[in-house]
N, C-alpha and C. Protein backbone atom coordinates (compact mmCIF):
# COMPACT_ATOMS: atom_id res chain seq x y z
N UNK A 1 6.10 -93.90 9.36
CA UNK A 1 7.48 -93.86 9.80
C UNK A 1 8.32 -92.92 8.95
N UNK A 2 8.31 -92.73 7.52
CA UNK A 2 9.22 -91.91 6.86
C UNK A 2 8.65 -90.73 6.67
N UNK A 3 7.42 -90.48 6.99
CA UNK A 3 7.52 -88.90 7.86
C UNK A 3 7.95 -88.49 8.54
N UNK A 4 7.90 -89.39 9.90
CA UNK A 4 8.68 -88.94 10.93
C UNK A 4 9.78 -88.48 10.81
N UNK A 5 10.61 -89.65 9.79
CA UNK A 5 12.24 -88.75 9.56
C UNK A 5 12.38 -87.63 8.96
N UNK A 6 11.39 -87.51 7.93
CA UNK A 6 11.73 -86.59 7.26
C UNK A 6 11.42 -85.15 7.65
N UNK A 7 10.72 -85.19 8.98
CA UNK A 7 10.37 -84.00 9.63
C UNK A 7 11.08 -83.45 10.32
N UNK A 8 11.75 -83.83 10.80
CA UNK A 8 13.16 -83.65 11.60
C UNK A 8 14.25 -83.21 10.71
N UNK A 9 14.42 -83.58 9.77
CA UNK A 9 15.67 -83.63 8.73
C UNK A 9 15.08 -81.62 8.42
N UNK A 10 13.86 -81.94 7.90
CA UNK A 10 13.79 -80.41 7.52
C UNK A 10 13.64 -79.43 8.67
N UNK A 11 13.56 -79.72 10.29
CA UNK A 11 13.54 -78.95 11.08
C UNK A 11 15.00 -78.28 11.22
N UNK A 12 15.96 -79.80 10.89
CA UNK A 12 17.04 -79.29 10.97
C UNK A 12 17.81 -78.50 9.61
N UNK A 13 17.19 -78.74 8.92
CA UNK A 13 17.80 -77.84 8.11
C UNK A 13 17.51 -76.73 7.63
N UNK A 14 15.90 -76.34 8.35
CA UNK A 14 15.85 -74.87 8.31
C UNK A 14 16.16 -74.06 9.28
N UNK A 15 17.11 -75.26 10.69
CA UNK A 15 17.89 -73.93 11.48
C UNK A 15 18.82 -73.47 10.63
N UNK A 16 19.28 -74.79 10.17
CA UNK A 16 20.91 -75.00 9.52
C UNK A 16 21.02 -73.15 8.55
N UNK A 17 19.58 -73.23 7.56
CA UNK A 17 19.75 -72.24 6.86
C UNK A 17 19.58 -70.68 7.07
N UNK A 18 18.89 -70.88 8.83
CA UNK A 18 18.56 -69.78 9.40
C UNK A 18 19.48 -69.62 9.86
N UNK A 19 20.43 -70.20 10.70
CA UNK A 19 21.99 -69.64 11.38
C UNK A 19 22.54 -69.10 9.93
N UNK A 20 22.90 -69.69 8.74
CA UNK A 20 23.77 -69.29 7.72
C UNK A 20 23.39 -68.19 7.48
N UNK A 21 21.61 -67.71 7.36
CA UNK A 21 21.70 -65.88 7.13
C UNK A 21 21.64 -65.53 8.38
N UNK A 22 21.27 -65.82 9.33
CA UNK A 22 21.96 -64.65 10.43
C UNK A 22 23.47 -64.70 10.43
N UNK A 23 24.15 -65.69 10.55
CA UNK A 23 25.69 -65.50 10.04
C UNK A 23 25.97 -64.65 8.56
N UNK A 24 25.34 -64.63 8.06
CA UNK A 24 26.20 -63.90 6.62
C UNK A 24 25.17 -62.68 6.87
N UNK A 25 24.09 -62.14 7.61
CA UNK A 25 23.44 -60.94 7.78
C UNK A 25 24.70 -60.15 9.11
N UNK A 26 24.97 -60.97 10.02
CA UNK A 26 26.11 -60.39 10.95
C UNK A 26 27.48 -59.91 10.27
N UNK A 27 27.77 -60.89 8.93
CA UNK A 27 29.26 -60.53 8.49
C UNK A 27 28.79 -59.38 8.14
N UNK A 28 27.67 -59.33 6.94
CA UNK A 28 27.46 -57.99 6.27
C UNK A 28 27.39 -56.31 6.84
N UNK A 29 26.64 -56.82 8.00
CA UNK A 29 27.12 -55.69 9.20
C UNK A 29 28.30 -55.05 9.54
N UNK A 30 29.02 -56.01 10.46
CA UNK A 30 30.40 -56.32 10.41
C UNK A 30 30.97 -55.34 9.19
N UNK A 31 31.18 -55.91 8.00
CA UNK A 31 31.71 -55.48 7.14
C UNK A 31 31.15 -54.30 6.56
N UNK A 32 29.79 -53.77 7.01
CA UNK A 32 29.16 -52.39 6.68
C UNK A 32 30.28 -51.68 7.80
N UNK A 33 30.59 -51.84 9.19
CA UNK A 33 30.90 -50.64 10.12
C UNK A 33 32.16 -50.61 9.49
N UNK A 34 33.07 -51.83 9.50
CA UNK A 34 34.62 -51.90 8.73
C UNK A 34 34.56 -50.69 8.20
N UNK A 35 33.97 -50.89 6.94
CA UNK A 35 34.14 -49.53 6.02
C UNK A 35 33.74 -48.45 6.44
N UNK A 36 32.79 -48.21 6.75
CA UNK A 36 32.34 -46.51 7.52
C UNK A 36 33.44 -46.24 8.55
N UNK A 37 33.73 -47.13 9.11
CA UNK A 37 35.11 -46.73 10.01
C UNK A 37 36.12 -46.22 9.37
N UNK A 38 36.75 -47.16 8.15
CA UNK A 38 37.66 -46.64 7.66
C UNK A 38 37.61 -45.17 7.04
N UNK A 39 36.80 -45.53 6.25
CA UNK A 39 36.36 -44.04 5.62
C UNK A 39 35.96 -42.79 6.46
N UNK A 40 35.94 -43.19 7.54
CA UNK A 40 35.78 -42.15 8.86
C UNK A 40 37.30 -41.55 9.06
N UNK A 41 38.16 -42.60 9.14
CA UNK A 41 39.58 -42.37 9.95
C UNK A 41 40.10 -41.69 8.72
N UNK A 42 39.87 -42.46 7.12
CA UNK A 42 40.38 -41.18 6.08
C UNK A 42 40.93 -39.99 6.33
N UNK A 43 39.05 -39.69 6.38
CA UNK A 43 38.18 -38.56 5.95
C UNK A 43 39.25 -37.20 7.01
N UNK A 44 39.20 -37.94 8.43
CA UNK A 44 39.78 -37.37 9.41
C UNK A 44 41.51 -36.77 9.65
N UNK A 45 41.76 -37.88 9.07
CA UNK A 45 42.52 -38.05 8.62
C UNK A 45 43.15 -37.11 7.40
N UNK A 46 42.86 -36.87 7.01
CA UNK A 46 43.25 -35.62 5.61
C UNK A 46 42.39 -34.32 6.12
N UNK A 47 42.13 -34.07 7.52
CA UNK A 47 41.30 -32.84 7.83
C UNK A 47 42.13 -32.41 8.37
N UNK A 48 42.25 -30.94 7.83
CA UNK A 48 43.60 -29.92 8.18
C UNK A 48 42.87 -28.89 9.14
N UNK A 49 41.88 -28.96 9.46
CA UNK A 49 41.33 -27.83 10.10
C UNK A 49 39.97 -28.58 11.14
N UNK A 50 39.78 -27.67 12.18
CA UNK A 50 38.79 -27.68 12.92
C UNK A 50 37.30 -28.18 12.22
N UNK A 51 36.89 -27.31 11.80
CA UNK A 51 35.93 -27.01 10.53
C UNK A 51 35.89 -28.68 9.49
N UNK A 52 36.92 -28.80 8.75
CA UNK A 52 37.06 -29.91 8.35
C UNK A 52 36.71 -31.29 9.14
N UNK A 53 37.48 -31.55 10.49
CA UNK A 53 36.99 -32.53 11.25
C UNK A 53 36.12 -32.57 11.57
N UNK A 54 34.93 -31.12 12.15
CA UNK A 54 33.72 -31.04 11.99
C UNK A 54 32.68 -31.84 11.06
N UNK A 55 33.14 -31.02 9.91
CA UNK A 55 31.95 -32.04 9.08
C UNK A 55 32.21 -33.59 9.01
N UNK A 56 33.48 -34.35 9.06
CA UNK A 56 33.06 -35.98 9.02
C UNK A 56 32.60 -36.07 10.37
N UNK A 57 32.55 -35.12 11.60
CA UNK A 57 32.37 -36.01 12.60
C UNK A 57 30.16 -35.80 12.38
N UNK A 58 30.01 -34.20 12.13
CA UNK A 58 28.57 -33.72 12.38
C UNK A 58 27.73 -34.23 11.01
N UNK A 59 28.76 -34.41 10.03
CA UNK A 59 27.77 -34.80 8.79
C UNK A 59 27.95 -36.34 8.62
N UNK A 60 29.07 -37.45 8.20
CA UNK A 60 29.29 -38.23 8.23
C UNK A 60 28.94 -39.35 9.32
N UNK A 61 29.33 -39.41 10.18
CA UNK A 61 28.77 -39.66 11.52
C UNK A 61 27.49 -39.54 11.94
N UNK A 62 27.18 -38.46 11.51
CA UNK A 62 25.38 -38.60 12.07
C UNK A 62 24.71 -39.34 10.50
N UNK A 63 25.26 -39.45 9.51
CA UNK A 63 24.24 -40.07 8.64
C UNK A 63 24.54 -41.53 8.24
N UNK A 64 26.33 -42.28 8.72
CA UNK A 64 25.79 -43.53 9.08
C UNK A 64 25.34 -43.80 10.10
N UNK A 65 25.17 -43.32 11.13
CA UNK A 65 24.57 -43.35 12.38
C UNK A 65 22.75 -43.46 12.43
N UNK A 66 22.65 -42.96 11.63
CA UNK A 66 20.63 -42.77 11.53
C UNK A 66 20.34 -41.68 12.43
N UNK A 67 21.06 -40.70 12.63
CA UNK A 67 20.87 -39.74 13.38
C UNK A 67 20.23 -38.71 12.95
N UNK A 68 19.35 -38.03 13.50
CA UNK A 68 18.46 -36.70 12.42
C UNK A 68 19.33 -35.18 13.38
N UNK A 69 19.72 -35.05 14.20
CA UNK A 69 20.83 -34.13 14.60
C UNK A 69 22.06 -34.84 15.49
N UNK A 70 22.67 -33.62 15.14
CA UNK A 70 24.17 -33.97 15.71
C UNK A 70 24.87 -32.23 15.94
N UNK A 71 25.38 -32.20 17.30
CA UNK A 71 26.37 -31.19 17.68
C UNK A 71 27.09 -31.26 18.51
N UNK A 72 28.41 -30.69 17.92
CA UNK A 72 29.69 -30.63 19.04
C UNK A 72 30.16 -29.54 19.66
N UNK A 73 30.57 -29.55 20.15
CA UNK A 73 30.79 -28.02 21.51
C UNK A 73 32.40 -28.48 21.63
N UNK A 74 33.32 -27.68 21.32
CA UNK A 74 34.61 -27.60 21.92
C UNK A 74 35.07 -26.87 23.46
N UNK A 75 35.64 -27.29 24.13
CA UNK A 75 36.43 -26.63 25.55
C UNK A 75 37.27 -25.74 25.12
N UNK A 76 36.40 -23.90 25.74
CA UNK A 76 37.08 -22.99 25.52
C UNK A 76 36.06 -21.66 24.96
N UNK A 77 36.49 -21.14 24.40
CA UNK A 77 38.24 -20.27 24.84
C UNK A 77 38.45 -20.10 26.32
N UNK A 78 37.30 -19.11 26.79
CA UNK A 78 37.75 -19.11 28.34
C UNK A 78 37.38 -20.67 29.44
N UNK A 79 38.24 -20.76 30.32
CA UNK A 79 38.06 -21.75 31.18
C UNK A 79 36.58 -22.41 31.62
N UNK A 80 36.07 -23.78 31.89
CA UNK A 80 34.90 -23.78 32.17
C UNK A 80 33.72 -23.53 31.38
N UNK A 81 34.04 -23.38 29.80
CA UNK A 81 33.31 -23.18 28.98
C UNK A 81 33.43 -23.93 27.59
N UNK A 82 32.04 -24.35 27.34
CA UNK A 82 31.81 -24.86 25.98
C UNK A 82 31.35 -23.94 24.85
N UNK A 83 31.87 -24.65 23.57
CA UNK A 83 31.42 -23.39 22.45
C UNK A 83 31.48 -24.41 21.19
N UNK A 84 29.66 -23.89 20.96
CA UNK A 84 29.14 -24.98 19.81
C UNK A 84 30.53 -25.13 18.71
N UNK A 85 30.68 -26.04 18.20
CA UNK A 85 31.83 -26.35 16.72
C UNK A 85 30.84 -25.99 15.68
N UNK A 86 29.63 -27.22 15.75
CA UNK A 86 28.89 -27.27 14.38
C UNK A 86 27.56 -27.87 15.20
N UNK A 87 26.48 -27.88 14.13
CA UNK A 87 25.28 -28.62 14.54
C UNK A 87 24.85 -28.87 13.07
N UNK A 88 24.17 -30.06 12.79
CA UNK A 88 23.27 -30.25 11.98
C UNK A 88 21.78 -30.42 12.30
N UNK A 89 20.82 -30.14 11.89
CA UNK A 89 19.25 -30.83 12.04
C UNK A 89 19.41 -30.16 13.43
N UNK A 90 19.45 -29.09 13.96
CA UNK A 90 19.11 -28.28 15.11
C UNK A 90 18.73 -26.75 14.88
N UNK A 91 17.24 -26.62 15.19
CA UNK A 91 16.88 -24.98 14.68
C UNK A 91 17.97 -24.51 15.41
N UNK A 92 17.85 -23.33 13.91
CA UNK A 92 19.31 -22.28 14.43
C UNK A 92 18.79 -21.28 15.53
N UNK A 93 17.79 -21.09 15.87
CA UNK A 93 17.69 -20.40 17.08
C UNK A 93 17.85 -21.11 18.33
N UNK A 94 17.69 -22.53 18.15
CA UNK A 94 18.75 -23.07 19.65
C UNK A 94 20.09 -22.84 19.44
N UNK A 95 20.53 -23.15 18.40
CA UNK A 95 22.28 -23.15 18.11
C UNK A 95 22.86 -21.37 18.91
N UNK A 96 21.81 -20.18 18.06
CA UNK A 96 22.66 -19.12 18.49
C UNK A 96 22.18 -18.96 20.19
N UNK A 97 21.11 -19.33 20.45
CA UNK A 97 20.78 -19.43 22.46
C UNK A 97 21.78 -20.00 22.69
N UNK A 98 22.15 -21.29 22.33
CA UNK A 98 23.62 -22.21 23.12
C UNK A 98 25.08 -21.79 22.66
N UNK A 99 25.19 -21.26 21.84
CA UNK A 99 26.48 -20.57 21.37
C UNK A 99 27.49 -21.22 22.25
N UNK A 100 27.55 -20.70 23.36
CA UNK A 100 28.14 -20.71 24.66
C UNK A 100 27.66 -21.25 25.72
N UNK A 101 27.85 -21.96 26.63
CA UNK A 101 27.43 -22.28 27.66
C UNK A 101 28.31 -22.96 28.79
N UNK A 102 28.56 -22.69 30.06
CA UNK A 102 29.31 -23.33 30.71
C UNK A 102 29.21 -24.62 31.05
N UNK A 103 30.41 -25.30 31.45
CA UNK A 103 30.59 -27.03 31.05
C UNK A 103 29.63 -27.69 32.68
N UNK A 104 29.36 -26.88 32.97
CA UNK A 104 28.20 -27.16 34.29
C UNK A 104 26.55 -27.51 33.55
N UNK A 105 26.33 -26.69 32.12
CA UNK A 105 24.84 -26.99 31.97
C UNK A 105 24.47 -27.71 32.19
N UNK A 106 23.21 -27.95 31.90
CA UNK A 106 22.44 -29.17 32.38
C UNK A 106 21.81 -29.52 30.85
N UNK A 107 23.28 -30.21 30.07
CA UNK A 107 22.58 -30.77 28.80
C UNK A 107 23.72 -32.19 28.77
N UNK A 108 23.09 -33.20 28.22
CA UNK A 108 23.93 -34.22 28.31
C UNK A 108 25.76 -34.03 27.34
N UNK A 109 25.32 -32.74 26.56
CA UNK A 109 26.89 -33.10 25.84
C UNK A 109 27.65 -31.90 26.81
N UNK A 110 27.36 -31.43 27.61
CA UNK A 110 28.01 -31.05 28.46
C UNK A 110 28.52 -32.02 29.66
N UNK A 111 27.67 -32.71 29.91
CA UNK A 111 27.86 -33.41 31.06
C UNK A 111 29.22 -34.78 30.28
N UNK A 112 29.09 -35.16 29.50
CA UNK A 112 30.31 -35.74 28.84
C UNK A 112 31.80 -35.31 29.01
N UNK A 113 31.73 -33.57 28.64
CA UNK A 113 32.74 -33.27 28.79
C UNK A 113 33.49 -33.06 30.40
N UNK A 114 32.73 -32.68 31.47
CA UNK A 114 32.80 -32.41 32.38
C UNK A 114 32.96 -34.01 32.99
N UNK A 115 32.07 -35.52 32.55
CA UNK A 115 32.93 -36.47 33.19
C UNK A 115 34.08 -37.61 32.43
N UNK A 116 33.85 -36.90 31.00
CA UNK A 116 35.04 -37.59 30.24
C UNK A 116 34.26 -38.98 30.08
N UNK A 117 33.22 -38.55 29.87
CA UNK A 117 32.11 -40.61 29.21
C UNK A 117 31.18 -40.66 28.86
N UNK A 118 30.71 -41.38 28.32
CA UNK A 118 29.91 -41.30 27.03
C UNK A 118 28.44 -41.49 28.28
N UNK A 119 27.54 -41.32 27.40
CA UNK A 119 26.22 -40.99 28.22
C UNK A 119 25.15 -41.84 26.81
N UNK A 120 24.16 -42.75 27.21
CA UNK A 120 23.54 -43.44 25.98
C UNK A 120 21.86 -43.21 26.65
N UNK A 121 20.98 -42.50 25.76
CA UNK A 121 19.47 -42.64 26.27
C UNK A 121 18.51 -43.33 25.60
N UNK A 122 18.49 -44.74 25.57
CA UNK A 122 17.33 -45.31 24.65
C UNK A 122 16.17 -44.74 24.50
N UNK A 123 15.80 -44.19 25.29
CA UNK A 123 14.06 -43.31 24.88
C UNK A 123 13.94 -42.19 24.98
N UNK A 124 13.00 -41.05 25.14
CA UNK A 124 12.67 -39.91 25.24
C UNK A 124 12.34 -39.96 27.49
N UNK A 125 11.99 -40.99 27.77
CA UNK A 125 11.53 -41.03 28.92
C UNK A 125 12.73 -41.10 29.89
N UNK A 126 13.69 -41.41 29.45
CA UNK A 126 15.79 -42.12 30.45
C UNK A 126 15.79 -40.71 29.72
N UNK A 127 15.85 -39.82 28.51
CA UNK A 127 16.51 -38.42 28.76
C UNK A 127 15.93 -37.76 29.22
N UNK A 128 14.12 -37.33 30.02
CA UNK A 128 13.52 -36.15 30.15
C UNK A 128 14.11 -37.02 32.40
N UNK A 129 14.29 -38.44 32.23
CA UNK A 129 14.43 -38.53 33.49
C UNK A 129 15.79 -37.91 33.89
N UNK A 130 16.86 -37.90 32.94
CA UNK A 130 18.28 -37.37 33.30
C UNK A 130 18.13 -36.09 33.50
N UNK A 131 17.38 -35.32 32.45
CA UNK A 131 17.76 -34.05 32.11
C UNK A 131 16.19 -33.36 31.75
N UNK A 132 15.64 -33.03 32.70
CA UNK A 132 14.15 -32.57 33.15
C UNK A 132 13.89 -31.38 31.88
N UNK A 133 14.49 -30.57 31.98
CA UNK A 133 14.50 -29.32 30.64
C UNK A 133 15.19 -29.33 29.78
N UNK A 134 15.59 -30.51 29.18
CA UNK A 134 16.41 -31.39 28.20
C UNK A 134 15.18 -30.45 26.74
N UNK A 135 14.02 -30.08 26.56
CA UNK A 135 13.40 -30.38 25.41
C UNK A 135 12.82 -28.57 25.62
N UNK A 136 13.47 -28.38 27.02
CA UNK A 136 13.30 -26.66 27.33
C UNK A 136 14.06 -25.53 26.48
N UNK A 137 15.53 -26.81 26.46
CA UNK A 137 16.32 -25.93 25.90
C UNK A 137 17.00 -26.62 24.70
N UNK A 138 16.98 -27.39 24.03
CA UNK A 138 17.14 -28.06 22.78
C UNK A 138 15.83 -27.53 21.96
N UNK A 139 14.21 -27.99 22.25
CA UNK A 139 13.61 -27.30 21.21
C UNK A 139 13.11 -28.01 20.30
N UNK A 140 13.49 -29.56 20.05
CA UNK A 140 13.73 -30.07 19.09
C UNK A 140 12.95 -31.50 19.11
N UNK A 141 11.79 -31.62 19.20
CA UNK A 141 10.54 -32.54 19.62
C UNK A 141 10.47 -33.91 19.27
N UNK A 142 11.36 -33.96 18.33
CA UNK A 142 11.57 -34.99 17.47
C UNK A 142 12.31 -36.13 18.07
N UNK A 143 13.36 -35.39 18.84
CA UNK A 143 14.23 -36.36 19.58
C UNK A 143 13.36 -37.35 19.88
N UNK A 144 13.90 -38.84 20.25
CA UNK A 144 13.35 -39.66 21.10
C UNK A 144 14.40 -40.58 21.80
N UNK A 145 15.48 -40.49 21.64
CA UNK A 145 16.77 -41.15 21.98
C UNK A 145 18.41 -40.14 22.01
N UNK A 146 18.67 -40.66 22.54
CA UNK A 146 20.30 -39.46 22.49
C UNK A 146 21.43 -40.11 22.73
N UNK A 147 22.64 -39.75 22.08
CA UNK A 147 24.10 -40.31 22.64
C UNK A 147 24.88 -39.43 22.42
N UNK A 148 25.46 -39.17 24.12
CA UNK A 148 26.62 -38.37 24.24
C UNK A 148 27.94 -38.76 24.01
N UNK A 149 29.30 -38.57 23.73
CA UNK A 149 29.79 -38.83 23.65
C UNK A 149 31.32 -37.92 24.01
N UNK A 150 32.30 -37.46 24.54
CA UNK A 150 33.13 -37.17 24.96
C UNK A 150 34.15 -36.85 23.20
N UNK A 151 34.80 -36.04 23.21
CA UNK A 151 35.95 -36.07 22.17
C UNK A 151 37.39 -36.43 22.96
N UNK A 152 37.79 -36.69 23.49
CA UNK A 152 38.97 -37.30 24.25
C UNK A 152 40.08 -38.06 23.75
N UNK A 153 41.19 -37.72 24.30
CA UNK A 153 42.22 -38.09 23.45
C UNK A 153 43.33 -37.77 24.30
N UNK A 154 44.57 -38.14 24.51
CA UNK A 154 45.64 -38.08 25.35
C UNK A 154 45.89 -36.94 25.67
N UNK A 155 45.39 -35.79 25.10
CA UNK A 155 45.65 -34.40 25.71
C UNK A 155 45.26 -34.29 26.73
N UNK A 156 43.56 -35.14 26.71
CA UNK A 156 42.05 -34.75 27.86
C UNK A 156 40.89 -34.69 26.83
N UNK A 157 39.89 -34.30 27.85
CA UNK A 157 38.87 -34.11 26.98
C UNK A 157 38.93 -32.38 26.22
N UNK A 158 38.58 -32.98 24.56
CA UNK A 158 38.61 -31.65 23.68
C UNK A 158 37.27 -30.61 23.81
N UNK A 159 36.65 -31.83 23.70
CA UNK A 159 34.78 -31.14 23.61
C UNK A 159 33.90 -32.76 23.44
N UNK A 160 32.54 -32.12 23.39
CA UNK A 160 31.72 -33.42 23.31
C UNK A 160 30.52 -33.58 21.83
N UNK A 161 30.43 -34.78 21.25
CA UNK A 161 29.54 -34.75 20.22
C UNK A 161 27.92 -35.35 20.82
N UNK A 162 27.42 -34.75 20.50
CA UNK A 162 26.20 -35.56 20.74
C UNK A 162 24.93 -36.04 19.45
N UNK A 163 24.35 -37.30 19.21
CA UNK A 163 23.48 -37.17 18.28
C UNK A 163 22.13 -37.83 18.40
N UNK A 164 21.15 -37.03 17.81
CA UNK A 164 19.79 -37.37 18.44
C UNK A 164 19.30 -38.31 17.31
N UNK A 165 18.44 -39.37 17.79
CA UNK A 165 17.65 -39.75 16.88
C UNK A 165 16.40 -39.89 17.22
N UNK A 166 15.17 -40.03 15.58
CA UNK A 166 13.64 -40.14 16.06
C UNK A 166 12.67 -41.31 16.23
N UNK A 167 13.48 -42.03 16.80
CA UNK A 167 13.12 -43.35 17.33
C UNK A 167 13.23 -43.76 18.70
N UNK A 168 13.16 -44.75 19.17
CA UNK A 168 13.71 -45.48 20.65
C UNK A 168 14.57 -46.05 20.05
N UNK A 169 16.02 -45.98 20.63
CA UNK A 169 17.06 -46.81 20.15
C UNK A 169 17.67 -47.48 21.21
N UNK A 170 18.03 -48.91 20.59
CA UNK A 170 18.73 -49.75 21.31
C UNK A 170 20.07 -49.58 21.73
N UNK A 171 20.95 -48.69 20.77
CA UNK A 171 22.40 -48.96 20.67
C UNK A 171 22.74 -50.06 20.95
N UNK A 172 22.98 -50.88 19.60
CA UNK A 172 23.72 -52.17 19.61
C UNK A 172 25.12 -51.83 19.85
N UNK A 173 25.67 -53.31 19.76
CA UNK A 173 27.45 -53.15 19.63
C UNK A 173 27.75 -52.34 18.77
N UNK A 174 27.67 -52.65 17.83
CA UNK A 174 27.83 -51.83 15.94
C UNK A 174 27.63 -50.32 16.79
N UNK A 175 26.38 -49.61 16.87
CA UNK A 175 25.88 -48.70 17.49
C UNK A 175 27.25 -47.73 17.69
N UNK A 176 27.47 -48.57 19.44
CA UNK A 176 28.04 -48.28 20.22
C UNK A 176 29.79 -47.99 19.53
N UNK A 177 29.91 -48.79 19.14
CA UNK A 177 31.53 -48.78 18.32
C UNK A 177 31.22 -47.78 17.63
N UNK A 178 30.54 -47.78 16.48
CA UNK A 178 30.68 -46.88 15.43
C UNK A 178 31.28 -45.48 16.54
N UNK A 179 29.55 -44.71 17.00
CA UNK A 179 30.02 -43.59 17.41
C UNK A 179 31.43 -43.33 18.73
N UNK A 180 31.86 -44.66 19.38
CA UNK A 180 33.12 -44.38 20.16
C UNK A 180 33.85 -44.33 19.17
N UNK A 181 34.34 -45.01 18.40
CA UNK A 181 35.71 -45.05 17.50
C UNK A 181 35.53 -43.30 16.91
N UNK A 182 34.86 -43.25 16.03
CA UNK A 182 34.33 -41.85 15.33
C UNK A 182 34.41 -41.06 16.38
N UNK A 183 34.34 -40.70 17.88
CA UNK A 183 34.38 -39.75 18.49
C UNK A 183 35.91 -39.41 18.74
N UNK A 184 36.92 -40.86 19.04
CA UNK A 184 38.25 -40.72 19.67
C UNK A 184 38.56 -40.17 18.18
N UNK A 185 38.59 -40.95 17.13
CA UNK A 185 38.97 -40.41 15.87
C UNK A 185 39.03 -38.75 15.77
N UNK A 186 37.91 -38.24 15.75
CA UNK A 186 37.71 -37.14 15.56
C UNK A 186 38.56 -36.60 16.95
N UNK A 187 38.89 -36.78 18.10
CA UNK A 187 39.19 -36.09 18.89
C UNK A 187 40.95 -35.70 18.70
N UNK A 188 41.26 -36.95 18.56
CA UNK A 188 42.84 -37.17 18.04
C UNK A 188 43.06 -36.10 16.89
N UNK A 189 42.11 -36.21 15.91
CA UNK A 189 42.26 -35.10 14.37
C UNK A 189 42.27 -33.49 15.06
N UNK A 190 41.45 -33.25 15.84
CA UNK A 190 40.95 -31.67 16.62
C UNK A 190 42.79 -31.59 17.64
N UNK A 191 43.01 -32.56 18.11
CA UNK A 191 44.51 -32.28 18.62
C UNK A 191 45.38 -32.23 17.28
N UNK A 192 45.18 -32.94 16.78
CA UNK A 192 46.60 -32.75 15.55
C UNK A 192 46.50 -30.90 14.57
N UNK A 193 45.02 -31.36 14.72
CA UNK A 193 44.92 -29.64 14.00
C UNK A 193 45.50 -29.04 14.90
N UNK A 194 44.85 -28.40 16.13
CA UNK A 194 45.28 -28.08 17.07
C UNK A 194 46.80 -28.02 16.94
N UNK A 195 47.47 -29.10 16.94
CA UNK A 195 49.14 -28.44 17.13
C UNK A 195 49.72 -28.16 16.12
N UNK A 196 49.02 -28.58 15.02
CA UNK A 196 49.49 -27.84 13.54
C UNK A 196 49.33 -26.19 13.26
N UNK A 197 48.08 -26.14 13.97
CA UNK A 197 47.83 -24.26 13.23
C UNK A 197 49.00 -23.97 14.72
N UNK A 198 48.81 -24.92 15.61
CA UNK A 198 50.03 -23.71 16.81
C UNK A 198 51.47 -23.23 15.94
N UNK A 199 52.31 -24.23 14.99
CA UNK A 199 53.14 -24.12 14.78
C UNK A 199 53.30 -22.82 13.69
């Protein structure tokens, strides 16, 4: 008989202690994005230039992110056209092939800008199904997952970030927040520059 109880007592108390670290493994999370957020909006925040918002969005961003590349394309100069900002972890002979490209390509951070929304590919198999010569014209083998993302901000859309990683990824919530917040962030900073160098 006082086995019986006592088997139960410890069933329950090794949920008891298993909810408490998944609860204090969720705060820690939680309180990991808090800060990378903040320190995102800073960073952005004290960026006086194009260039500047660049790097927290292409360097910062892609390395709490777990991202092994990251590039953004701004809208412009002429109409209907994208033009790389920055890239990290992308051979530079794709970067100078894409220089330019109109907001029609057939690459997912184009297609962001052209529908103003974020685009998420858990595998290598959901991006070669979106985007058939996705690896024709990137180059970059490693990929196995992708997220597009829009720069957008009350003006419209500015340009789009996109960042690859070499895994299958889930994009969790965390995921998903991090790089939306970090994208509007950065998009809002590219308008404020923007009307600062106008003046």
């Amino acid at each position: 008989m006082e086995a019986k109880s006592i088997a139960p007592t410890r069933s329950r108390t090794d949920r008891l202690r298993s909810s408490r670290r998944q609860l204090s493994s969720a705060y820690d999370r939680r309180t990991q994005l808090d800060d990378e957020l903040a320190l995102i909006d800073r960073r952005l925040g004290a960026a006086s230039s194009t260039v500047e918002v660049m790097k927290v969005i292409l360097d910062d961003v892609r390395t709490m992110s777990g991202a092994i590349m990251s590039v953004a394309y701004l809208v412009g100069p002429a109409p209907g056209q994208l033009t790389i900002a920055g890239a990290r972890g992308v051979p530079a002979a794709t970067t100078s092939r894409l220089a330019t490209v109109p907001v029609t390509f057939p690459l997912p951070v184009a297609a962001v800008v052209l529908a103003g929304r974020a685009l998420w590919f858990r595998d290598r198999a959901a991006l070669v199904t979106a985007y058939p010569d996705f690896f024709g014209f990137v180059r970059k083998d490693e990929i196995q997952s992708l997220a597009a993302l829009p720069l957008r901000c009350k003006g419209g859309v500015l340009g789009g970030f996109a960042a690859g990683f070499s895994a299958p990824h889930l994009f969790t919530d965390d995921d998903l927040e991090l790089l939306m917040v970090a994208s509007e962030l950065a998009a809002h900073a590219l308008d404020r520059c923007g009307r600062d160098q106008a003046r």
